[in-house]
Protein backbone atom coordinates (compact mmCIF):
# COMPACT_ATOMS: atom_id res chain seq x y z
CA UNK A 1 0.00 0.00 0.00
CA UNK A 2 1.53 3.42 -1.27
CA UNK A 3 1.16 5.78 1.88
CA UNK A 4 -1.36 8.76 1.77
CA UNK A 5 -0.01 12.01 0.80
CA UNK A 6 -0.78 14.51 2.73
CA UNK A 7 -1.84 17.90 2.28
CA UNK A 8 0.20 20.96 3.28
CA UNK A 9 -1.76 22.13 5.87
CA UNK A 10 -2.19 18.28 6.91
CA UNK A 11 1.59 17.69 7.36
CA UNK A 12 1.97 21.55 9.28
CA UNK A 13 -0.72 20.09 11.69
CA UNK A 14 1.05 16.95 12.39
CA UNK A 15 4.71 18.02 12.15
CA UNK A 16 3.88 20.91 15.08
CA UNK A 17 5.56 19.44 17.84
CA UNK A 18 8.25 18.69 15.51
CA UNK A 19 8.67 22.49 14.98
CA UNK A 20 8.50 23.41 18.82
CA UNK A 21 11.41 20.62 18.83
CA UNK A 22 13.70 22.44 16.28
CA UNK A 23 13.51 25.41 18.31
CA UNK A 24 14.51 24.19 21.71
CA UNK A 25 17.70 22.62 19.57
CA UNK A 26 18.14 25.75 18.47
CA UNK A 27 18.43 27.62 22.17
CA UNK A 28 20.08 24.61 23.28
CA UNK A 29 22.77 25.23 20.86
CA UNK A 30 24.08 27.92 23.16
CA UNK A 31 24.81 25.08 25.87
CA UNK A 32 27.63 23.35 24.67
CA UNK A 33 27.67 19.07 24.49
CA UNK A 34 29.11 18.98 27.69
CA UNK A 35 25.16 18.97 28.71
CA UNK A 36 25.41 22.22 30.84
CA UNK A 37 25.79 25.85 30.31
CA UNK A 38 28.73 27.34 29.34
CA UNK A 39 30.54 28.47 32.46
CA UNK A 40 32.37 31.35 30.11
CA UNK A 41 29.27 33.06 29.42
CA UNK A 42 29.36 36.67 30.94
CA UNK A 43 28.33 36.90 34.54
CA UNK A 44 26.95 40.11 36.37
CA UNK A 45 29.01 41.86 38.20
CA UNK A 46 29.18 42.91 41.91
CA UNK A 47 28.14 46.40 40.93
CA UNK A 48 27.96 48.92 37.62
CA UNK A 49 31.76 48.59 36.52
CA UNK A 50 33.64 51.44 35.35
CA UNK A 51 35.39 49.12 32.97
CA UNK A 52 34.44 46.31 30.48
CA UNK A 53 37.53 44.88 29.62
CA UNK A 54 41.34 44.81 30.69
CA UNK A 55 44.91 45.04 29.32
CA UNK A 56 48.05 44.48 30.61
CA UNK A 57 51.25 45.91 29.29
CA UNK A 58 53.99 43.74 30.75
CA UNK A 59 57.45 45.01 31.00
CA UNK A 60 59.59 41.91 31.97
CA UNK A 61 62.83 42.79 33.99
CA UNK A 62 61.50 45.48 36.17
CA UNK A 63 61.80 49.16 34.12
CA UNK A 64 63.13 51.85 36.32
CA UNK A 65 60.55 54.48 37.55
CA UNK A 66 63.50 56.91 38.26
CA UNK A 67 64.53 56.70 34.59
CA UNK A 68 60.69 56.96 33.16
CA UNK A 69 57.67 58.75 35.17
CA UNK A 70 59.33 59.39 38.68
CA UNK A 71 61.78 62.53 38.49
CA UNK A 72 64.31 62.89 41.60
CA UNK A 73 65.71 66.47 41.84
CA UNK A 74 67.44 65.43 44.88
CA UNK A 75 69.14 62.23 43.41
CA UNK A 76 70.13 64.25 40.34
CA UNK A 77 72.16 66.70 42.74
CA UNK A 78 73.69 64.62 45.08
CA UNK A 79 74.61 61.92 42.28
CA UNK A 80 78.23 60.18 42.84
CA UNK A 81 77.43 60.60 46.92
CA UNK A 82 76.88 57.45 49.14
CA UNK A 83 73.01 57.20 50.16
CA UNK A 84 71.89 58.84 53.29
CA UNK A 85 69.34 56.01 54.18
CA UNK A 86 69.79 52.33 55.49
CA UNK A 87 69.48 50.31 52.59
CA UNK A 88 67.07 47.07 52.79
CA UNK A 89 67.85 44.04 54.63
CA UNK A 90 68.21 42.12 52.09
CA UNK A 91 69.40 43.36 48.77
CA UNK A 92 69.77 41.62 45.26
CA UNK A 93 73.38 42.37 44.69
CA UNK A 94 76.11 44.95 45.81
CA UNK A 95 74.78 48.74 45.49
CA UNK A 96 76.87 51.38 45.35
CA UNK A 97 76.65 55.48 45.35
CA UNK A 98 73.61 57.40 44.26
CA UNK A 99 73.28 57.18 40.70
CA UNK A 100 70.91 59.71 38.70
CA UNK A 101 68.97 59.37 35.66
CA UNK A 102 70.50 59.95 32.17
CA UNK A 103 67.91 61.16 30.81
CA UNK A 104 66.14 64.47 31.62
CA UNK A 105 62.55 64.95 31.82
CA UNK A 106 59.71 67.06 30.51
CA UNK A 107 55.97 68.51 31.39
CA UNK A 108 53.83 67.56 29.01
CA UNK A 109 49.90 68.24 28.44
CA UNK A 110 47.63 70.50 30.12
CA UNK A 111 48.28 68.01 33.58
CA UNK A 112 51.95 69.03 33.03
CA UNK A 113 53.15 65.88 34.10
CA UNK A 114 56.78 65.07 33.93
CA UNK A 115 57.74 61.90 31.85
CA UNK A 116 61.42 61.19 30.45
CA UNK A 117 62.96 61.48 27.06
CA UNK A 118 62.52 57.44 26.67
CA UNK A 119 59.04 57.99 26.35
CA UNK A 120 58.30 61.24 23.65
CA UNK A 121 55.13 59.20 22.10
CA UNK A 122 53.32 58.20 25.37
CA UNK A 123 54.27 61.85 27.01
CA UNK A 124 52.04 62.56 24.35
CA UNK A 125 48.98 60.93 25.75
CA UNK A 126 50.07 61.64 29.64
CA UNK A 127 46.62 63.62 30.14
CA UNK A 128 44.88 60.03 29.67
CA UNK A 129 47.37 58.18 32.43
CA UNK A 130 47.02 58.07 36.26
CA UNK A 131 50.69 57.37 37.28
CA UNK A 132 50.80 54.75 40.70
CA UNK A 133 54.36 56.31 41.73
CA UNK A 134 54.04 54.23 45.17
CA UNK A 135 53.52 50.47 43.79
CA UNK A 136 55.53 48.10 45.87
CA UNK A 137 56.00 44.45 46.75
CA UNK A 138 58.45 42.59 49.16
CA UNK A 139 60.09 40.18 46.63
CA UNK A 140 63.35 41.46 45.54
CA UNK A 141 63.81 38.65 43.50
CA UNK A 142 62.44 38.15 39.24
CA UNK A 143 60.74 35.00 40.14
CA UNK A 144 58.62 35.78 43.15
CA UNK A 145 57.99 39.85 42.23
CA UNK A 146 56.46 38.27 38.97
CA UNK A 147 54.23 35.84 40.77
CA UNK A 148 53.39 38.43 43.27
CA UNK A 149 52.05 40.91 40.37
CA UNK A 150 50.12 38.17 38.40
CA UNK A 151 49.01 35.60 41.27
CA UNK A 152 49.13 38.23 44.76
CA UNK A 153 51.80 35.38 46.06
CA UNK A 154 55.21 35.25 45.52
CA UNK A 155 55.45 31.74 47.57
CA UNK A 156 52.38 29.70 46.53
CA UNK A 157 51.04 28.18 43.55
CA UNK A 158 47.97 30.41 43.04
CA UNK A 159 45.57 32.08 40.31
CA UNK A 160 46.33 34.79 37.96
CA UNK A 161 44.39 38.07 38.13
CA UNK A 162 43.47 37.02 34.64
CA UNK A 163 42.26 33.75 35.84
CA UNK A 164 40.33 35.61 38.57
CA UNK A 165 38.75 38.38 36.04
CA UNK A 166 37.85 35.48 34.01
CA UNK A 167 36.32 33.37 36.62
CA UNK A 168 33.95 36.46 38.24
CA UNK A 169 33.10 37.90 34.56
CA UNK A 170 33.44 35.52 32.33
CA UNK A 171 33.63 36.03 28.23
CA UNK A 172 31.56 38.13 25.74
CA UNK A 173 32.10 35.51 22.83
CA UNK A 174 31.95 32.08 23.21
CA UNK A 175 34.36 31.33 20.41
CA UNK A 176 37.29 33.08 22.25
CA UNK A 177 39.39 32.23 25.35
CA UNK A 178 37.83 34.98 27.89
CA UNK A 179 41.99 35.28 28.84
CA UNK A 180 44.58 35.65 26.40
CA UNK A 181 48.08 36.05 26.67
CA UNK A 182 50.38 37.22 23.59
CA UNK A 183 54.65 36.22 23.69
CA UNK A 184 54.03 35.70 27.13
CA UNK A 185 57.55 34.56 29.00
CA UNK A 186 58.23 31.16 30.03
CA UNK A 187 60.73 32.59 33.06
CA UNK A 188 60.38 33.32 36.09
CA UNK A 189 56.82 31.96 37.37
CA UNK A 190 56.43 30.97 33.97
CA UNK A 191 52.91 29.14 33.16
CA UNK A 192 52.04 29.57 36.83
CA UNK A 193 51.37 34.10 35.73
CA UNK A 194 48.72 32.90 33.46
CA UNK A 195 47.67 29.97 35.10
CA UNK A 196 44.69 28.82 37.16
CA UNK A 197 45.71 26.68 39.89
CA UNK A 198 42.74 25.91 42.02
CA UNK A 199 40.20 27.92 40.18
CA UNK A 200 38.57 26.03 37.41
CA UNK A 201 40.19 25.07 34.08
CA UNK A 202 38.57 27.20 32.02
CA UNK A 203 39.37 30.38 34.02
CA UNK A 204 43.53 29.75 32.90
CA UNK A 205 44.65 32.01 29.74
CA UNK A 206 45.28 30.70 26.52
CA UNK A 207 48.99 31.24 25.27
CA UNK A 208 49.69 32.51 21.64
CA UNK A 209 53.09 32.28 20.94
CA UNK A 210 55.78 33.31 23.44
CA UNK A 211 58.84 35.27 24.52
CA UNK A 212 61.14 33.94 22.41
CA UNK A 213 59.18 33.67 19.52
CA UNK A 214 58.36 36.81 16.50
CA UNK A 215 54.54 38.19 17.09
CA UNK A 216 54.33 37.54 13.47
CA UNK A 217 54.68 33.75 13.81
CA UNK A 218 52.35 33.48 17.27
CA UNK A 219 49.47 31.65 17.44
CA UNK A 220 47.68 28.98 19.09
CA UNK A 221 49.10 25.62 19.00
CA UNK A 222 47.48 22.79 17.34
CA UNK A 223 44.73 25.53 15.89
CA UNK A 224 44.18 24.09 12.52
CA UNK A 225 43.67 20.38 11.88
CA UNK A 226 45.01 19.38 8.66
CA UNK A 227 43.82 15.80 8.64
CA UNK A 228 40.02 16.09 9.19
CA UNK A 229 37.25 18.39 8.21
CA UNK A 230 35.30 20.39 10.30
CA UNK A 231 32.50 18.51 9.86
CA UNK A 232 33.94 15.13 11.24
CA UNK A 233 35.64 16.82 13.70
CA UNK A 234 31.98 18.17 15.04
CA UNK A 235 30.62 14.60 14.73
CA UNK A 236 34.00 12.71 16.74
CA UNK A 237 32.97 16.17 19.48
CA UNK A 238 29.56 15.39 19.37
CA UNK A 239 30.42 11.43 20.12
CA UNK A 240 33.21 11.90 22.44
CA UNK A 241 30.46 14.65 24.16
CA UNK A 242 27.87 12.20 24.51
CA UNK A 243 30.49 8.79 26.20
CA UNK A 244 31.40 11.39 28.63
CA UNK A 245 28.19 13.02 29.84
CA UNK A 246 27.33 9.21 30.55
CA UNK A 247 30.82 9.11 32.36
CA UNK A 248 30.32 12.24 34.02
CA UNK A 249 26.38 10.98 35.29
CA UNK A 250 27.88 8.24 37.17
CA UNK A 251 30.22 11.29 39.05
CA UNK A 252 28.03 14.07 39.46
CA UNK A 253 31.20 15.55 41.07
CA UNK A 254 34.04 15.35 38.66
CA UNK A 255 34.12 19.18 37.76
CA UNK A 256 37.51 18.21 36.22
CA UNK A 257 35.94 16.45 33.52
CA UNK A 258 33.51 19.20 32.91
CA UNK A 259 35.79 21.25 32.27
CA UNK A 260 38.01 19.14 29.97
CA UNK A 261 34.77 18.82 27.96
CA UNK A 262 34.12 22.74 27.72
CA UNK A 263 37.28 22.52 26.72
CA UNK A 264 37.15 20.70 23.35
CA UNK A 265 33.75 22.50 23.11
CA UNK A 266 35.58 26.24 22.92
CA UNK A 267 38.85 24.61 21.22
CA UNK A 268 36.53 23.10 18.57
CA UNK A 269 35.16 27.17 18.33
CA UNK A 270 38.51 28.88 18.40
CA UNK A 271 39.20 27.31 14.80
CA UNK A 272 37.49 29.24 12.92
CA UNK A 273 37.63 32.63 14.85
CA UNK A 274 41.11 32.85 16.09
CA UNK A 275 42.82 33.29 12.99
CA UNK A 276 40.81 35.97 11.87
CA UNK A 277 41.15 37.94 14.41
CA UNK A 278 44.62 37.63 14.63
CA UNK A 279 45.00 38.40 11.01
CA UNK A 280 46.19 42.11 10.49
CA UNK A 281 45.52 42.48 6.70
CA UNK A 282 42.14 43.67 7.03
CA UNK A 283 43.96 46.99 9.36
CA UNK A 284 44.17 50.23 7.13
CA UNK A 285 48.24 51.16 6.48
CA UNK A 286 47.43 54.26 8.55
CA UNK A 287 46.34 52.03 11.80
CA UNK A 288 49.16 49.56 10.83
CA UNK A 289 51.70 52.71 11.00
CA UNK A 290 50.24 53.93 13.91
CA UNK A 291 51.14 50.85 16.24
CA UNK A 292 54.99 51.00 14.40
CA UNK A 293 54.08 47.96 11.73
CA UNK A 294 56.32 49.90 9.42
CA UNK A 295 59.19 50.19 11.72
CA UNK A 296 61.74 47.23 12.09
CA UNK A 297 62.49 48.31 15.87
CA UNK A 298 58.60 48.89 17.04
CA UNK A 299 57.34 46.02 14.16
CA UNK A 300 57.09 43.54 16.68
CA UNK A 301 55.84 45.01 20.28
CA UNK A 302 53.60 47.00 17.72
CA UNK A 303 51.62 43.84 16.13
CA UNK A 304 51.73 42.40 19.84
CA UNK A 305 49.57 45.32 20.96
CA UNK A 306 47.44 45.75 17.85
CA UNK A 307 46.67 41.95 18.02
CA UNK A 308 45.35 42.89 21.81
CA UNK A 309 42.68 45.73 20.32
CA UNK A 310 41.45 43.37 18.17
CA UNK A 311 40.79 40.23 20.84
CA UNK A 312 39.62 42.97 22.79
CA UNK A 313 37.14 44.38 20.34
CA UNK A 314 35.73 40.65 19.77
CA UNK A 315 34.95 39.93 23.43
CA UNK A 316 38.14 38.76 25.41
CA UNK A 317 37.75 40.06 28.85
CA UNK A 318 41.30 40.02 29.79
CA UNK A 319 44.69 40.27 27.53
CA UNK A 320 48.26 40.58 28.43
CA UNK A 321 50.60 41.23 26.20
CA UNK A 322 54.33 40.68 27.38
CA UNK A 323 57.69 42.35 26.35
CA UNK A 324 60.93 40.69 26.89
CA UNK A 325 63.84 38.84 24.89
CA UNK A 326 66.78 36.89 26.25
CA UNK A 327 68.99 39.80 25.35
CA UNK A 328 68.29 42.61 27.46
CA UNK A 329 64.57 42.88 28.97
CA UNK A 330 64.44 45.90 31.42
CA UNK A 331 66.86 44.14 33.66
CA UNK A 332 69.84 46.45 33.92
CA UNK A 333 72.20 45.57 35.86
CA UNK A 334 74.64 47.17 33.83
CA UNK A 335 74.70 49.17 30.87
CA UNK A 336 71.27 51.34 31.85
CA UNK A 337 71.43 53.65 29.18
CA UNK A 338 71.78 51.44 26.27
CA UNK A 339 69.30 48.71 27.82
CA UNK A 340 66.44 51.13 28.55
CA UNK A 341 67.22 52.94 25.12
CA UNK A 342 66.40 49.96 23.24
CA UNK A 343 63.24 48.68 24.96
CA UNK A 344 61.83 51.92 25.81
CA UNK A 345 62.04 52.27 21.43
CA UNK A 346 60.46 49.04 20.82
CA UNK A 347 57.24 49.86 23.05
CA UNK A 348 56.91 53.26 23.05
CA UNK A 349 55.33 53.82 20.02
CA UNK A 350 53.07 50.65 19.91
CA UNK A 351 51.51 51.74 23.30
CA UNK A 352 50.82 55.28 22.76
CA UNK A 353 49.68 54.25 19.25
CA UNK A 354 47.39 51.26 21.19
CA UNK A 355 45.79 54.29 23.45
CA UNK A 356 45.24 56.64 20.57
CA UNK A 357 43.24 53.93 18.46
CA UNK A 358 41.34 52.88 21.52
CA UNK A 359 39.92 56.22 21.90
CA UNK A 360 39.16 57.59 18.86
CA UNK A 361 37.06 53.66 18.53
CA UNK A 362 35.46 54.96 22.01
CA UNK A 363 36.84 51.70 23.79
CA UNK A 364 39.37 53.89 26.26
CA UNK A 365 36.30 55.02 28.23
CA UNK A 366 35.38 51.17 29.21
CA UNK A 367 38.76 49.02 28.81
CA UNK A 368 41.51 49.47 31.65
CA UNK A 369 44.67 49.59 30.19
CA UNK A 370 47.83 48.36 32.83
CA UNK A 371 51.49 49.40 32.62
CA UNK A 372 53.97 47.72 34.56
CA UNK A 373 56.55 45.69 35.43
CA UNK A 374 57.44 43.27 38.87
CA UNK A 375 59.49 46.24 40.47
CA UNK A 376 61.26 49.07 40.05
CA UNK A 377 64.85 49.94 40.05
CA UNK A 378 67.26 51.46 43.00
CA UNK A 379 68.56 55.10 42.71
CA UNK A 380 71.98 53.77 43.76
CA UNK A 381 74.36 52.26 41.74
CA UNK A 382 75.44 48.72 40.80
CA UNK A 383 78.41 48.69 39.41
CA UNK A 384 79.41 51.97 37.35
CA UNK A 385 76.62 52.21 34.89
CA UNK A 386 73.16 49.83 36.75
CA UNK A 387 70.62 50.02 38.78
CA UNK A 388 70.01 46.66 40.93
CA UNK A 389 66.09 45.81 41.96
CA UNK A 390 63.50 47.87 43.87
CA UNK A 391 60.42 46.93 45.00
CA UNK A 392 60.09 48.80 47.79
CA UNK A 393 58.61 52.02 45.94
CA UNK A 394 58.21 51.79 41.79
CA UNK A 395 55.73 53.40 39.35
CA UNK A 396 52.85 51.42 37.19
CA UNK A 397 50.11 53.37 35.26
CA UNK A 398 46.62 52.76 34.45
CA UNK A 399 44.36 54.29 31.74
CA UNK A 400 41.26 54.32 30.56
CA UNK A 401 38.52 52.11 32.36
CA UNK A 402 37.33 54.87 35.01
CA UNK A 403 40.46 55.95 36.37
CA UNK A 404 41.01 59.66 36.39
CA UNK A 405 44.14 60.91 33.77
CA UNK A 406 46.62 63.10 34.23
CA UNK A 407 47.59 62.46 37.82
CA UNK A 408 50.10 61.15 39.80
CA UNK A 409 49.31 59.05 42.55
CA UNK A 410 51.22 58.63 45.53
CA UNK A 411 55.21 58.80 45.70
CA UNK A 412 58.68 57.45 46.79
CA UNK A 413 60.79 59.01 48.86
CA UNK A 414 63.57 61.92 47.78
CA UNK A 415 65.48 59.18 45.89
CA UNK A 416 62.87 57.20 44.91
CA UNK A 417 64.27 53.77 47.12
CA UNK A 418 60.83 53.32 49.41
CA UNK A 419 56.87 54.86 48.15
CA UNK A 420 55.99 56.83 51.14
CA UNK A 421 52.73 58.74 50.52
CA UNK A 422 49.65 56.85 49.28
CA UNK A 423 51.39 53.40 49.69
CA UNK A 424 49.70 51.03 47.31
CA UNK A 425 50.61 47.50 48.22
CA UNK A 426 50.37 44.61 44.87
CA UNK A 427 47.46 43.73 46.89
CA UNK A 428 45.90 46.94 46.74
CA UNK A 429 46.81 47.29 43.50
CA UNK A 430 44.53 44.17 43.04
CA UNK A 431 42.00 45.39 44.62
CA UNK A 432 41.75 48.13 42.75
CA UNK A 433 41.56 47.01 39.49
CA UNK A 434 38.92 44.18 40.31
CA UNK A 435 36.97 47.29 41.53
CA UNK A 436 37.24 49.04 38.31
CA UNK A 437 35.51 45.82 36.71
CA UNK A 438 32.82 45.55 39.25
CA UNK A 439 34.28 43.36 41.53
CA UNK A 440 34.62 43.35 45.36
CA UNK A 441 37.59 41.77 46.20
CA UNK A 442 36.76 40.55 49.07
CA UNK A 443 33.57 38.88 48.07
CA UNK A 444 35.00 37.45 44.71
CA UNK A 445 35.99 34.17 46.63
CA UNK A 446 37.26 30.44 45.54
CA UNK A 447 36.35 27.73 48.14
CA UNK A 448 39.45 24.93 48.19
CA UNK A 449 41.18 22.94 50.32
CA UNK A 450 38.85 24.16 53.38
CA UNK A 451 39.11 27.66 53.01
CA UNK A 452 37.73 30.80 50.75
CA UNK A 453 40.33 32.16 48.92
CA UNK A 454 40.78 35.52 47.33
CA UNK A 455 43.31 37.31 44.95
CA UNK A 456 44.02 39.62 47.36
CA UNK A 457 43.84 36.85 50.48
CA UNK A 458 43.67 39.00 53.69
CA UNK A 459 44.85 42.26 52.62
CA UNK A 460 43.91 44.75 50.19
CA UNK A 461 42.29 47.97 49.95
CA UNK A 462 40.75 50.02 47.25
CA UNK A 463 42.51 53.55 45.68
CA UNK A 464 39.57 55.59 45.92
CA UNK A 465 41.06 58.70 44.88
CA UNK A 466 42.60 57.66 41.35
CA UNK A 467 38.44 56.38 40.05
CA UNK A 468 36.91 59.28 38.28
């Protein structure tokens, strides 16, 4: 018997439920396989935030605030002279007599804020920066300053501030990491300044490239699969979903695996929209010159930061973006004036030309941008011609993101060895960038191991007077 054909009205009536079906799959299609919302979707935060989005500009090595936005008079005059202070307890190397800055410095803008000759291009933009001249830490040493800055310990395995961002606000598109780091370095902390730890897996940053290798050649690893086709590769996800989510009934409690599944789920994503939006051949020449593209010296640092505008732009909550080379880094124990020469060149011009292009795209206003390194540098000498580590009073900035420009905040003493006014603790500085994203640091909180946890732990407290 041939079956009876239906009319079209007919098969509308008896396909309805079939319809309503189609459309739960399709609002179920924003859950991922793994069976259960995606735990990167955004998340409200504690209150209205001031900023969106975050970016910070890592200077490995420790640049020296008294040779960038932290003039000394005094050290300038009594240069050559032994120090008239105790020096710390504990010191990296040998220091010797006071030692001033090579380089002179200039007002600049309608804030008349002094910044050195290294930097002509962000002097430029100074009436967008509030300068944090009273940063400091208790780690004299690379390793444990760098942890301190990214993690809030210098002695513990714990999360990032990226991983913590991540973990209260989560992502604005699903097909990105919500953390991204570009050329980060593999030193000192290494994995552990972008990592997790105890926080869940997703919350960790995703790598593209690193120190040692050109921003040109950075990019995930493993991000295109050669061998099979997308569309197997969504049937062998779909699959591999589906044994686990039977797995992961019979252990209701294995968050691990959850993760490892939302995982494959945003790895699977990340195919298709990563390279494009690290691709810079859709950028006009004019942006392209305007981060230093078209200068061998600023080419790299330059397509590091523009890279970072454009994850930025596309949803990424949180991007770091990392300068330092096995040559020289900011580290100078010697040879100051040639070291800070050549890396102040290489960024200068990419970051002013990153906070020009921010604001006239009216992202400034909403995106925090970070300027930094682990710790400063000492005002006496090492050697003839160094500066040996400080991080008992050094300068960061922050733009952008609610913070009011063209200010100074805090300072160090006469020489610029300890801050003394407006102290701001790494923990404090913590604090207050969590509060610029609408987050309480004290109530954005991790239970493990029998405790809450915190980026900031115990300590902490907000810089009021730098929010506009």
């Amino acid at each position: 018997m041939f079956p009876r054909i239906s009319s079209r009205r007919q098969m509308l009536c008896q396909s309805a439920v079939g319809f309503g079906q189609l459309a739960l799959l399709n609002l179920l299609a924003d859950e991922s396989a793994a069976g259960s919302p995606d735990p990167l979707s955004p998340k409200s935060p504690h209150f209205a935030p001031r900023a969106k989005r975050a970016i910070f500009l890592f200077m490995k090595g420790g640049p020296s605030h008294l040779d960038t936005f932290d003039p000394k008079p005094r050290l300038d005059k009594e240069n050559g002279n032994p120090p008239p202070f105790a020096l710390p307890r504990v010191t990296f190397a040998k220091q010797g007599n006071l030692l001033k800055s090579p380089w002179k410095f200039h007002q600049h803008g309608q804030s008349g804020l002094p910044v050195s000759e290294l930097f002509p291009h962000v002097a430029k933009m100074v009436d967008d920066l509030c300068i944090l001249r009273s940063v400091h830490g208790t780690n004299p040493a690379h390793g444990g300053a760098a942890l301190k800055l990214h993690t809030g310990s210098d002695q513990f395995v714990r999360p990032s501030l990226g991983s913590w961002v991540t973990y209260g606000l989560g992502t604005e598109n699903a097909n990105l990491p919500a953390f991204v780091t570009i050329c980060p370095t593999l030193a000192h902390g290494g994995v552990n300044n972008w990592g997790s730890a105890f926080l869940p897996a997703y919350c960790q940053g995703t790598p593209i490239g690193s120190a040692s290798t050109a921003a040109s050649q950075a990019k995930v690893r493993f991000i295109r699969n050669e061998r099979i086709s997308p569309t197997d590769q969504r049937a062998q996800m779909d699959l591999l979903a589906l044994m686990n989510s039977q797995h992961k009934d019979t252990m209701p409690t294995e968050s691990i695996l959850e993760g490892r599944l939302h995982s494959f789920e945003l790895a699977f994503r990340m195919q298709a929209e990563i390279p494009l939006v690290q691709s810079l051949s859709g950028e006009s020449p004019a942006t392209q010159q305007l981060y230093g593209l078209d200068d061998p010296i600023t080419e790299n640092f330059g397509r590091q930061c523009l890279m970072a505008r454009r994850f930025l732009e596309n949803g990424v909550r949180f991007v770091q973006v990392t300068h330092s080379d096995s040559e020289v880094q900011w580290d100078q124990h010697s040879n100051l004036y040639h070291g800070h020469t050549k890396n102040a060149s290489e960024v200068d011009r990419p970051i002013a030309g990153l906070l020009r292009d921010l604001k006239s795209r009216g992202l400034l206003k909403d995106t925090l941008v970070i300027w930094g390194g682990e710790f400063g540098r000492t005002p006496t000498a090492e050697g003839t011609d160094g500066r040996d580590h400080n991080p008992y009073g050094f300068t960061m900035w922050m733009a952008g993101g609610g913070v009011r420009g063209g200010m100074a905040y805090g300072a160090t003493d006469e020489f610029g060895y300890y801050a003394v006014e407006n102290k701001m603790h790494v923990n404090d500085l913590h604090a207050t960038i969590l509060h610029l994203l609408g987050l309480d640091h004290e109530r954005l909180t991790y239970r493990y191991a029998g405790r809450d946890f915190r980026l900031t732990d115990v300590a902490g407290s907000v810089a009021r007077d730098i929010l506009a």
